[in-house]
N, C-alpha and C. Protein backbone atom coordinates (compact mmCIF):
# COMPACT_ATOMS: atom_id res chain seq x y z
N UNK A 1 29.49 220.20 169.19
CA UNK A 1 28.21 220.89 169.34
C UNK A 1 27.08 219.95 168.92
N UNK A 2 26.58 219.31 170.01
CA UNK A 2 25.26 218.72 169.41
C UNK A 2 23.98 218.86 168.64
N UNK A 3 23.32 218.87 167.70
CA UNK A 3 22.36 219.63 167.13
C UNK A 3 21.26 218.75 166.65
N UNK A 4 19.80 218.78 166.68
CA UNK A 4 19.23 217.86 165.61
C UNK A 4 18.00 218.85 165.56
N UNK A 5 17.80 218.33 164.15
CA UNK A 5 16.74 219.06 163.14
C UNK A 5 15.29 218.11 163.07
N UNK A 6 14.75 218.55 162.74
CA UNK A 6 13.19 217.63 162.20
C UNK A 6 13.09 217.27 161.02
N UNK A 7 13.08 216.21 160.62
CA UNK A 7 13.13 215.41 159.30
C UNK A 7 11.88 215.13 158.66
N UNK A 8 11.30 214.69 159.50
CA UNK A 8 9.71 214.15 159.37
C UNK A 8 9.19 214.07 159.92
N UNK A 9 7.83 214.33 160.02
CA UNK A 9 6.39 214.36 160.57
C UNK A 9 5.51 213.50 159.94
N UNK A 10 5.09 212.88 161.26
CA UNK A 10 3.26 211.69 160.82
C UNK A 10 2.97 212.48 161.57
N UNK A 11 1.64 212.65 160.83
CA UNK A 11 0.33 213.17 161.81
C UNK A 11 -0.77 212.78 161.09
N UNK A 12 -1.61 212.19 161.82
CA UNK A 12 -3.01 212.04 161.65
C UNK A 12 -4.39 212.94 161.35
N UNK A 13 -5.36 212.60 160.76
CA UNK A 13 -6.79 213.44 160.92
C UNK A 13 -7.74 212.23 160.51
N UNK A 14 -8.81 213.51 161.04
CA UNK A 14 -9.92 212.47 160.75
C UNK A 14 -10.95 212.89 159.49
N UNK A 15 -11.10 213.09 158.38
CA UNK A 15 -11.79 213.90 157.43
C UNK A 15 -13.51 213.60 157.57
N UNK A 16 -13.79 212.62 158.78
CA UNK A 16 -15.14 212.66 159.21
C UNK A 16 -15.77 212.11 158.06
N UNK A 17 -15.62 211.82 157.01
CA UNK A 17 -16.36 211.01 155.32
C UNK A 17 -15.87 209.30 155.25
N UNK A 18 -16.69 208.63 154.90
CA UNK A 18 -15.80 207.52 154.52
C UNK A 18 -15.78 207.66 153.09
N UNK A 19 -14.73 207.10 152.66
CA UNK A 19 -13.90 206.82 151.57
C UNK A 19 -14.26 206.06 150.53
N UNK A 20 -14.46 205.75 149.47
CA UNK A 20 -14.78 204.90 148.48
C UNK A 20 -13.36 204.83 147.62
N UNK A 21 -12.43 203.97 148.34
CA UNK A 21 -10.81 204.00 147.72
C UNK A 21 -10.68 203.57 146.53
N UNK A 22 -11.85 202.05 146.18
CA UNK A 22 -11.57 201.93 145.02
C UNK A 22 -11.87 203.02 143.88
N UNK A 23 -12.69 203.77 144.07
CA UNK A 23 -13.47 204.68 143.39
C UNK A 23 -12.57 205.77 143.06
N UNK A 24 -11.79 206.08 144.51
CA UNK A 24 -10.34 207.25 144.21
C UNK A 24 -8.98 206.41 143.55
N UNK A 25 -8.90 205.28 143.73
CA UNK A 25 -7.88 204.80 142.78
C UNK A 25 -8.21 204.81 141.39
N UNK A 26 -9.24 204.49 141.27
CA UNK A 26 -9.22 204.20 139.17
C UNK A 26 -9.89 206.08 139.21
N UNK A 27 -9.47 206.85 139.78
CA UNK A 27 -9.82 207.98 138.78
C UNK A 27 -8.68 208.77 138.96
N UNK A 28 -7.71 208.98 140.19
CA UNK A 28 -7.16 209.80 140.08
C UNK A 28 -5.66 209.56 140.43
N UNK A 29 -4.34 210.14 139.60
CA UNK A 29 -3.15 209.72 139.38
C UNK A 29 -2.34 210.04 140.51
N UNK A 30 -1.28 209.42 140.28
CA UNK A 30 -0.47 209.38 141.82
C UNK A 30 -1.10 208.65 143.03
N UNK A 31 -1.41 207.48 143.00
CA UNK A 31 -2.37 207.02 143.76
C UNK A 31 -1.71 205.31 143.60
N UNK A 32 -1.49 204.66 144.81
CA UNK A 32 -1.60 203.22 144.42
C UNK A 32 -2.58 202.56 145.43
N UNK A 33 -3.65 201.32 145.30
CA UNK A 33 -4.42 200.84 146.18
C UNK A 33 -3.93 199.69 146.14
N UNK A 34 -3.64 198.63 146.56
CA UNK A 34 -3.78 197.05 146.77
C UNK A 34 -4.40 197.08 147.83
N UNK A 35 -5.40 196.50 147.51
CA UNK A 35 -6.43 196.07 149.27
C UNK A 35 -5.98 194.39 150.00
N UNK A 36 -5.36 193.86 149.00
CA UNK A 36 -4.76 192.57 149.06
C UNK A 36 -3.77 192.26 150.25
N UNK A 37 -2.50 193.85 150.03
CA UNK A 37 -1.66 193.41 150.51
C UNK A 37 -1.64 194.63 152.27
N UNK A 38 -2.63 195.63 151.76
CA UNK A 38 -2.74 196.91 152.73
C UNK A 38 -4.28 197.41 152.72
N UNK A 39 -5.37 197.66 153.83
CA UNK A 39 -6.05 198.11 153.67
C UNK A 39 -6.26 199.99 153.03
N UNK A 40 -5.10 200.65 152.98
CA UNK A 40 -5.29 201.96 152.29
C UNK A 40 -4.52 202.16 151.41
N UNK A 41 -4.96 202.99 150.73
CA UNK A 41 -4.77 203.91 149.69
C UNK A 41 -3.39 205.04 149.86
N UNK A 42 -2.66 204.82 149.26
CA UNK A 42 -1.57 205.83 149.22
C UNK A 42 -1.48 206.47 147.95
N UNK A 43 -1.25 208.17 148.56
CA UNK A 43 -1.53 209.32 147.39
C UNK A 43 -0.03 209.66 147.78
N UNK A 44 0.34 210.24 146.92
CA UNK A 44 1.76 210.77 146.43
C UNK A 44 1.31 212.22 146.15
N UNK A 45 1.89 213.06 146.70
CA UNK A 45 1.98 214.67 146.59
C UNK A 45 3.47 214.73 146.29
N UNK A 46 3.36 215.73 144.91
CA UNK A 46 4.66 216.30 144.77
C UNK A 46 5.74 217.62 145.41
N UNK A 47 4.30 218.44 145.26
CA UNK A 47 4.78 219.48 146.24
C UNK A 47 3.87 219.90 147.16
N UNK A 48 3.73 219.74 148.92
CA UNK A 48 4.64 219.57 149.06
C UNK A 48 4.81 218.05 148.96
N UNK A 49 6.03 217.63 149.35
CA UNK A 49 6.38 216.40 148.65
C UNK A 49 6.06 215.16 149.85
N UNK A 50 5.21 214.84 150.21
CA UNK A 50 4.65 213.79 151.29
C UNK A 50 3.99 213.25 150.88
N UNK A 51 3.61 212.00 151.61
CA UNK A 51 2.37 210.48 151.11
C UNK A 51 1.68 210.70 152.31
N UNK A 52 0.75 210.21 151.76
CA UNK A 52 -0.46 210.02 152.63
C UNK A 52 -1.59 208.50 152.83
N UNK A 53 -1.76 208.01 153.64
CA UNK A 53 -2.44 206.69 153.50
C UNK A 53 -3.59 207.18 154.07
N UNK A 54 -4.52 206.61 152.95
CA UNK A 54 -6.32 207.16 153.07
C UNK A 54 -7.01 205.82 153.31
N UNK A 55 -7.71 205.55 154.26
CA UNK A 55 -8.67 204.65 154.89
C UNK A 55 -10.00 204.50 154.41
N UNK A 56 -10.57 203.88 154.51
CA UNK A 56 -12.13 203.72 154.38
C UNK A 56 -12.65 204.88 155.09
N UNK A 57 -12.30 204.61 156.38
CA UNK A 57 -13.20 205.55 157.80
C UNK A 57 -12.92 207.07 157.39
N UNK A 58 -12.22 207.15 156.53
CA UNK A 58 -11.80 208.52 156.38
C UNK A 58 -10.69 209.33 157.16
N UNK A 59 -9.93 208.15 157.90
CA UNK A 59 -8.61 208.55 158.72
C UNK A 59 -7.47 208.61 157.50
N UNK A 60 -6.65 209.71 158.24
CA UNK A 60 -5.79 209.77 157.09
C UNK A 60 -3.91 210.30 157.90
N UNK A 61 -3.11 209.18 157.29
CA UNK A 61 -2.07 209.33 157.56
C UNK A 61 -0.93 209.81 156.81
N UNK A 62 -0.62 211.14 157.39
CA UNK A 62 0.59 211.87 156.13
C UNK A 62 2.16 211.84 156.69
N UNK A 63 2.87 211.40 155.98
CA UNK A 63 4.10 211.38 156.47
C UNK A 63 4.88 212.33 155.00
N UNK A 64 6.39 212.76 155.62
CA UNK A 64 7.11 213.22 154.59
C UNK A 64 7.39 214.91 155.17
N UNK A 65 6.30 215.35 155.73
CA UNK A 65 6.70 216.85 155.93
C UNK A 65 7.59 217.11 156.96
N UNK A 66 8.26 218.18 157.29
CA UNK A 66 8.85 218.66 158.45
C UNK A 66 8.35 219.88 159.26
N UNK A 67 7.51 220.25 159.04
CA UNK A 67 6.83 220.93 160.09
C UNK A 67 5.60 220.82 159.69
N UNK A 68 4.37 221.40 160.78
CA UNK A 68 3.24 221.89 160.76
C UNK A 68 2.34 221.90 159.54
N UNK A 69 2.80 223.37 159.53
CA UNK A 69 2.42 223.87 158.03
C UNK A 69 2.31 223.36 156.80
N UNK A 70 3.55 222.47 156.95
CA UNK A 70 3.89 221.83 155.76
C UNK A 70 2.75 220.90 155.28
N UNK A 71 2.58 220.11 156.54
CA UNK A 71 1.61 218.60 156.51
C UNK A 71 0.52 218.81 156.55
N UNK A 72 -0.05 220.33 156.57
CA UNK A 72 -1.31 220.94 156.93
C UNK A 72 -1.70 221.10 155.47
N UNK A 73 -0.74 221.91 154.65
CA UNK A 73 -0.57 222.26 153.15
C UNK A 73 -0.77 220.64 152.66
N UNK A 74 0.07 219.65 153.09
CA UNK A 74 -0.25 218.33 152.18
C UNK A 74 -1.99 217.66 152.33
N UNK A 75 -2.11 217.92 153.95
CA UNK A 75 -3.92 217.73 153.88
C UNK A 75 -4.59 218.16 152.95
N UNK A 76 -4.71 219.34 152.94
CA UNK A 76 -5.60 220.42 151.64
C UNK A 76 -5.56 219.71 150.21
N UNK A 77 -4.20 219.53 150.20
CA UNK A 77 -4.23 218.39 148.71
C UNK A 77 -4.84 217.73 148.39
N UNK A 78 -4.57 216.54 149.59
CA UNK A 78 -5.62 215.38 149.49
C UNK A 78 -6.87 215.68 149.31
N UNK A 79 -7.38 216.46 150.16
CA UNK A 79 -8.98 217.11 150.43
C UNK A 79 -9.21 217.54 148.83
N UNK A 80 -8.02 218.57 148.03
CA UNK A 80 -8.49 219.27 147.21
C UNK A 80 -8.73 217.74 146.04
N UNK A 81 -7.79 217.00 145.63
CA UNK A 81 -7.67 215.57 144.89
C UNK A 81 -9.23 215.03 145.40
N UNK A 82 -9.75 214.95 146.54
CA UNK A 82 -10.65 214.02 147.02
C UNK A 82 -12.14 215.17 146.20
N UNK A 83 -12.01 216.21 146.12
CA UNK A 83 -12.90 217.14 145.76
C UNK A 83 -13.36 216.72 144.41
N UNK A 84 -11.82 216.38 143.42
CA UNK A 84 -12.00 215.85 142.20
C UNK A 84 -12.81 214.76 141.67
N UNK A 85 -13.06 213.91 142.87
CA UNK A 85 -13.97 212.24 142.48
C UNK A 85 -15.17 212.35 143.80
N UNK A 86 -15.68 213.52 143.91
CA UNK A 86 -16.60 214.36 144.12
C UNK A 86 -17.08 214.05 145.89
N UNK A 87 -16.02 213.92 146.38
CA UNK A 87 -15.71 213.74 147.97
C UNK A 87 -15.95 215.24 148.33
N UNK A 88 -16.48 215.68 149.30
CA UNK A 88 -16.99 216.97 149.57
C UNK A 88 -16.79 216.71 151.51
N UNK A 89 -15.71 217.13 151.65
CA UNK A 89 -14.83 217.29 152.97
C UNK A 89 -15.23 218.55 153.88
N UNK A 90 -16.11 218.44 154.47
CA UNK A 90 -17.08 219.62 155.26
C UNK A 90 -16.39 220.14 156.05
N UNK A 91 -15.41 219.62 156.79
CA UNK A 91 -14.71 219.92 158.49
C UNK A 91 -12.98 220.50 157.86
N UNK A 92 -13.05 221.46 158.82
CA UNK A 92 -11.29 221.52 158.92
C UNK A 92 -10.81 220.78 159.25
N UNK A 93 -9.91 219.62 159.18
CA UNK A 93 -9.05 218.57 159.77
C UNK A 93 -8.65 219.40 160.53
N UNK A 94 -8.59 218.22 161.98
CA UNK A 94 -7.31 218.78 163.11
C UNK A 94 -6.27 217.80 163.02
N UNK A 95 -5.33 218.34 162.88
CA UNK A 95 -3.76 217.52 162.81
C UNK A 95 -3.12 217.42 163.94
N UNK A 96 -2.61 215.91 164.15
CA UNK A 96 -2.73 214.98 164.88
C UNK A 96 -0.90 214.58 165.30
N UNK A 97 0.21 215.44 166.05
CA UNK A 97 1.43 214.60 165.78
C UNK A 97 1.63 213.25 166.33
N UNK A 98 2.08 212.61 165.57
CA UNK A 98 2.16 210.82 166.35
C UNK A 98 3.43 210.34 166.44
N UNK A 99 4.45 211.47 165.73
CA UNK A 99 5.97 211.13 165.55
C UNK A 99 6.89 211.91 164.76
N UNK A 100 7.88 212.18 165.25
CA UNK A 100 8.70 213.28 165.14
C UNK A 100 10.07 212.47 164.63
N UNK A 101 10.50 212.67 163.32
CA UNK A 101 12.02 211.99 162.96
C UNK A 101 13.04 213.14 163.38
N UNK A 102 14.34 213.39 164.37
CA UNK A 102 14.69 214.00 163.93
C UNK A 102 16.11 213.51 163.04
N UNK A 103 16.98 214.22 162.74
CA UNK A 103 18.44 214.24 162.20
C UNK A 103 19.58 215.11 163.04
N UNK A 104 20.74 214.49 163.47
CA UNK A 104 21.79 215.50 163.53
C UNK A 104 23.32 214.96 163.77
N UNK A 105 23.91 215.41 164.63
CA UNK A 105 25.24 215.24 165.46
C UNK A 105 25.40 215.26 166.17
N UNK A 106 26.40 214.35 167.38
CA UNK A 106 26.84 214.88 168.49
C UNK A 106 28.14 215.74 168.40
N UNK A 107 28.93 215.59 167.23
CA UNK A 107 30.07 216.54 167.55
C UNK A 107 31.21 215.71 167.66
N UNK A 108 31.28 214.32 168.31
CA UNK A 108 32.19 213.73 168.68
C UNK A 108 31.70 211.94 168.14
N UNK A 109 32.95 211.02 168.36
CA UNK A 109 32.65 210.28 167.22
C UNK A 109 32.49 209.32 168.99
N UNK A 110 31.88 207.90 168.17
CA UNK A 110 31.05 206.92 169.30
C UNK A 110 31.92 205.54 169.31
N UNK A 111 32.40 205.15 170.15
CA UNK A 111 32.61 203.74 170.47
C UNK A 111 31.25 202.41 170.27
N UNK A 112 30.04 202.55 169.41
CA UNK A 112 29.64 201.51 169.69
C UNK A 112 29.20 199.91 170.20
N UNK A 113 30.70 199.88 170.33
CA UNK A 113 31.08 198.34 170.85
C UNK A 113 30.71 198.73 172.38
N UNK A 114 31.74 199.43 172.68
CA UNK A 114 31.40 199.66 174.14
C UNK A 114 30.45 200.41 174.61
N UNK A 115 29.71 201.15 173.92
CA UNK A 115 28.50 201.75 174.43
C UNK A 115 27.35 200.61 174.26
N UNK A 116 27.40 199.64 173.86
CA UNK A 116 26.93 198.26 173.32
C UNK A 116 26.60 197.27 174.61
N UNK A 117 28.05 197.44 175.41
CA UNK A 117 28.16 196.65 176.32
C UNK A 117 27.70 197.17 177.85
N UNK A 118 27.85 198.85 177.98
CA UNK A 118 27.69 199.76 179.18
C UNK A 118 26.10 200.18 179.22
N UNK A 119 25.93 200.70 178.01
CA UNK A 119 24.33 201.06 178.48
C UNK A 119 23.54 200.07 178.37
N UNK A 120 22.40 200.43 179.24
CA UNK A 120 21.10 199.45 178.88
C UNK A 120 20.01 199.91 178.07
N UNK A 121 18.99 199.04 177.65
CA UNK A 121 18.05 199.59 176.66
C UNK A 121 18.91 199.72 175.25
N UNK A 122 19.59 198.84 174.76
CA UNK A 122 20.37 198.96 173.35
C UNK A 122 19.86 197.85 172.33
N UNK A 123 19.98 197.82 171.43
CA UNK A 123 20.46 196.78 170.22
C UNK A 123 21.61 197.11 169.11
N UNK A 124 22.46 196.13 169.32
CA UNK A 124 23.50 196.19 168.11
C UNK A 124 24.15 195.20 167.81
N UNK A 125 23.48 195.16 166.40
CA UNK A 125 23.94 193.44 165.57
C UNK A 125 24.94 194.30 164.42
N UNK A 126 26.14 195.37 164.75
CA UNK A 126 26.71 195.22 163.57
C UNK A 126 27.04 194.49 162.36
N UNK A 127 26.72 193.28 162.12
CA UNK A 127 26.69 192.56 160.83
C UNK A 127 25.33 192.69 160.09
N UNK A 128 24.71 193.43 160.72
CA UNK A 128 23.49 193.64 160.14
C UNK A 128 22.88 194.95 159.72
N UNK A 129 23.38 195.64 161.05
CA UNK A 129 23.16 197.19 160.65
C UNK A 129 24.40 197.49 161.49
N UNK A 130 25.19 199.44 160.61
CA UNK A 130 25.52 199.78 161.60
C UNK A 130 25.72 200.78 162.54
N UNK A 131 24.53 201.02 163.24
CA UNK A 131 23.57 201.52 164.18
C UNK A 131 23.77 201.11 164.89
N UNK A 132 23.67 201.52 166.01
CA UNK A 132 23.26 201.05 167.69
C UNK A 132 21.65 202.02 168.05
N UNK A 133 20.71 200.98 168.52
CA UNK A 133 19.59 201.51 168.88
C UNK A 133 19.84 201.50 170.30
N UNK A 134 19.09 203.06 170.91
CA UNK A 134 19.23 202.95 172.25
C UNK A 134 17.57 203.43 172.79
N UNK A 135 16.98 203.00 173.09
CA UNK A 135 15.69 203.87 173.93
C UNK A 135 16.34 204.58 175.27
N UNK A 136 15.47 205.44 175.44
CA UNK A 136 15.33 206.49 176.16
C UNK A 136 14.30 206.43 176.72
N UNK A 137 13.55 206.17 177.88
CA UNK A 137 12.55 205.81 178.95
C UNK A 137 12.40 207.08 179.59
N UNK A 138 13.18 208.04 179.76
CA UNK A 138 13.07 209.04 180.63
C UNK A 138 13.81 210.46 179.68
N UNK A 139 13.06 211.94 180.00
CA UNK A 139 11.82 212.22 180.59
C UNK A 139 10.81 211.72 179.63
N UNK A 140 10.79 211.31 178.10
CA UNK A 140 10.11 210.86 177.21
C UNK A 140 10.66 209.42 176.57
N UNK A 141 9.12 208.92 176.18
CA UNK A 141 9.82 207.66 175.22
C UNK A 141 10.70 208.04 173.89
N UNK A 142 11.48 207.49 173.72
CA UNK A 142 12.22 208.22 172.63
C UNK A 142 13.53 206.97 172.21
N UNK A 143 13.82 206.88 170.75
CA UNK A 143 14.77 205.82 170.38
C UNK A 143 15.48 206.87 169.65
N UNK A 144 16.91 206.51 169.81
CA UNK A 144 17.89 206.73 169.05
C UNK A 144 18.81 205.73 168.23
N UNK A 145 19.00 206.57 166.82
CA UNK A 145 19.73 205.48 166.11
C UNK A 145 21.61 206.04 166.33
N UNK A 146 22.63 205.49 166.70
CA UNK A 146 23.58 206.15 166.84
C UNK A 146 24.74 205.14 165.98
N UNK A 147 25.36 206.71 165.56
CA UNK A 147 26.90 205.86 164.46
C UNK A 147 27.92 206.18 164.64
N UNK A 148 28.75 205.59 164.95
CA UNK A 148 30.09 205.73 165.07
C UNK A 148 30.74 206.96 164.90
N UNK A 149 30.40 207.59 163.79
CA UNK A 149 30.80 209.20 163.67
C UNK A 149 30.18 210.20 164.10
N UNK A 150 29.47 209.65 165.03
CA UNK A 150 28.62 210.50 166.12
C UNK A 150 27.34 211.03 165.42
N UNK A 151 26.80 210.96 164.16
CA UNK A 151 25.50 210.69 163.85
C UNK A 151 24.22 210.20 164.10
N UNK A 152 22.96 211.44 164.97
CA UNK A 152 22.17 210.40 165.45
C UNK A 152 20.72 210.66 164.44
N UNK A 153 19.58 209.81 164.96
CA UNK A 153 18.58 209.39 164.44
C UNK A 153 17.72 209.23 165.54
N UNK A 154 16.66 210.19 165.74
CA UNK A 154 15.82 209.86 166.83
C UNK A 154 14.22 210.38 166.55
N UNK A 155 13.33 209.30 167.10
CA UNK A 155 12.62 209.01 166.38
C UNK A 155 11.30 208.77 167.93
N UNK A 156 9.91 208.93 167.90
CA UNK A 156 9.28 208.39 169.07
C UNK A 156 9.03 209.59 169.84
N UNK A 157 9.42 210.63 169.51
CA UNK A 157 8.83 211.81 170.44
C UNK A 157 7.68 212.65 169.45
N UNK A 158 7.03 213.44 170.36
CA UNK A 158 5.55 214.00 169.76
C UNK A 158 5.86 215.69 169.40
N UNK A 159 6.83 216.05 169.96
CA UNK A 159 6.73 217.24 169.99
C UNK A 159 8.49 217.53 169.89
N UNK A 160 8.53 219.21 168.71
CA UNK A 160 10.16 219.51 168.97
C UNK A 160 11.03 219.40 170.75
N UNK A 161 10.02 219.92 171.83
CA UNK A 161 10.63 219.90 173.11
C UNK A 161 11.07 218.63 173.69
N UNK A 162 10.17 217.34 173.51
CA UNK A 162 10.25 216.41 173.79
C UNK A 162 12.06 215.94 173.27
N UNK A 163 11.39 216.16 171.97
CA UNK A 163 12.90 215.50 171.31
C UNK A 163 14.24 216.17 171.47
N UNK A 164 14.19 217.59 171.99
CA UNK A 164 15.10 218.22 172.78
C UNK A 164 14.95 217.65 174.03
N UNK A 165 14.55 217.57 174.94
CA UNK A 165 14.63 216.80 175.83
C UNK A 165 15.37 215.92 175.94
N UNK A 166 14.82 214.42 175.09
CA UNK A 166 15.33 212.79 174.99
C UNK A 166 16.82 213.37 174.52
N UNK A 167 17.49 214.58 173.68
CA UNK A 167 18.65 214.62 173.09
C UNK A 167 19.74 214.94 174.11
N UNK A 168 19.12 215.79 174.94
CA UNK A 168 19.45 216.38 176.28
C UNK A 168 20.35 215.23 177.29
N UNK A 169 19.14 214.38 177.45
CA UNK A 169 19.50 212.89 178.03
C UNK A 169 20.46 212.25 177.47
N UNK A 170 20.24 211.50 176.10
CA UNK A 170 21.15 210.90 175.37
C UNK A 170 22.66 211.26 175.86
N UNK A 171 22.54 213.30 175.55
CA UNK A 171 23.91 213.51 175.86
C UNK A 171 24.67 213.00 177.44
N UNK A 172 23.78 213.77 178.24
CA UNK A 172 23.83 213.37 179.58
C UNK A 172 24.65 212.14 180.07
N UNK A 173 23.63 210.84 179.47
CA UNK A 173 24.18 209.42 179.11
C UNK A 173 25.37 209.17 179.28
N UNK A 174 26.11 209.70 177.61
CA UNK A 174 27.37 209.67 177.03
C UNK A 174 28.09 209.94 177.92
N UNK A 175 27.95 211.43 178.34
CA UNK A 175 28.85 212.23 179.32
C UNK A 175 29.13 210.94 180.89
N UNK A 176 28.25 210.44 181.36
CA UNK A 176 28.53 210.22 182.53
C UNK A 176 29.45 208.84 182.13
N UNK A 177 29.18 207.87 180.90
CA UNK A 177 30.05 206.37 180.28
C UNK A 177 31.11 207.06 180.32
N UNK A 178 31.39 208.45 179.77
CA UNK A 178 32.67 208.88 179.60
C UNK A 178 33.44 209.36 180.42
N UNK A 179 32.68 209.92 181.94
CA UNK A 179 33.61 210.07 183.02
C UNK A 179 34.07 208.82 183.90
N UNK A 180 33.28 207.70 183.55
CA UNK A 180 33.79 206.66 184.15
C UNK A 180 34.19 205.45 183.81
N UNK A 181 35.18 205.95 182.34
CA UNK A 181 35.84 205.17 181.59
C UNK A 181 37.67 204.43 182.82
């Protein structure tokens, strides 16, 4: 039985303010800045439990949640934290999906070697990782990470349908290597 779940969500906004990062780093905790090595600011939320990278322009990138709601609830944070070093956030953010992790199974375990050699669109350096990456070009862009015990990882779609979709395919894929073994 094939199945995959949503792991994580990036999504974007725009909080319309620019930022004074150094100003939000030396005041408020859970926060690291190096401008040295990254132009933003990363805030740490505990609950819910996601990061967020804060920009000058006032763009802001949250990763960590699994749905909607969730990453909507981690905005407010930031906004409410940004309230604290007297940032005054006028607009409702609109949230932005840019990428969908999911997690699951196919049910059945994978030949990598030879799915290595049959499909196209792959990478697999088992001495390095051991994964097989496969893109998916059709009906969506979409990468999968796949393991031997039939464990996948797919990653590059915008929306839950999409990534039902690309999983759809994937299977599809398998099925047809396997009728013409």
């Amino acid at each position: 039985m094939t199945k995959i779940r949503v792991v994580n969500l990036v999504v974007t906004t725009n909080l319309e303010h620019k930022l004074h990062l150094e100003k939000i780093a030396s005041t408020l905790p859970n926060v690291e800045y190096n401008p040295e090595q990254f132009p933003g600011l990363v805030m740490r939320i505990k609950e819910p439990k996601t990061s967020s990278l804060l920009f000058t322009s006032g763009r802001v990138v949250c990763t960590g949640a699994k749905d909607m709601a969730t990453a909507k609830k981690a905005i407010h944070k930031v906004i409410d934290s940004l309230k604290k070093v007297n940032v005054k956030i006028k607009i409702e953010p609109t949230l932005i999906i840019q990428n969908l992790v999911g997690a699951g199974e196919l049910g059945f375990d994978l030949n990598l070697n030879e799915l290595a050699t049959k499909l196209r669109n792959v990478e697999y350096e088992p001495e390095q990782f051991p994964g097989l990456v496969y893109k998916i070009e059709r009906p969506f862009h979409a990468s999968f990470l796949l393991f031997s015990n039939g464990k996948i990882v797919c990653t590059g779609t915008k929306s839950e349908e999409e990534m039902k979709r690309c999983l759809e395919q994937l299977v599809k894929d398998l099925e047809k290597l396997a009728k013409n073994r």
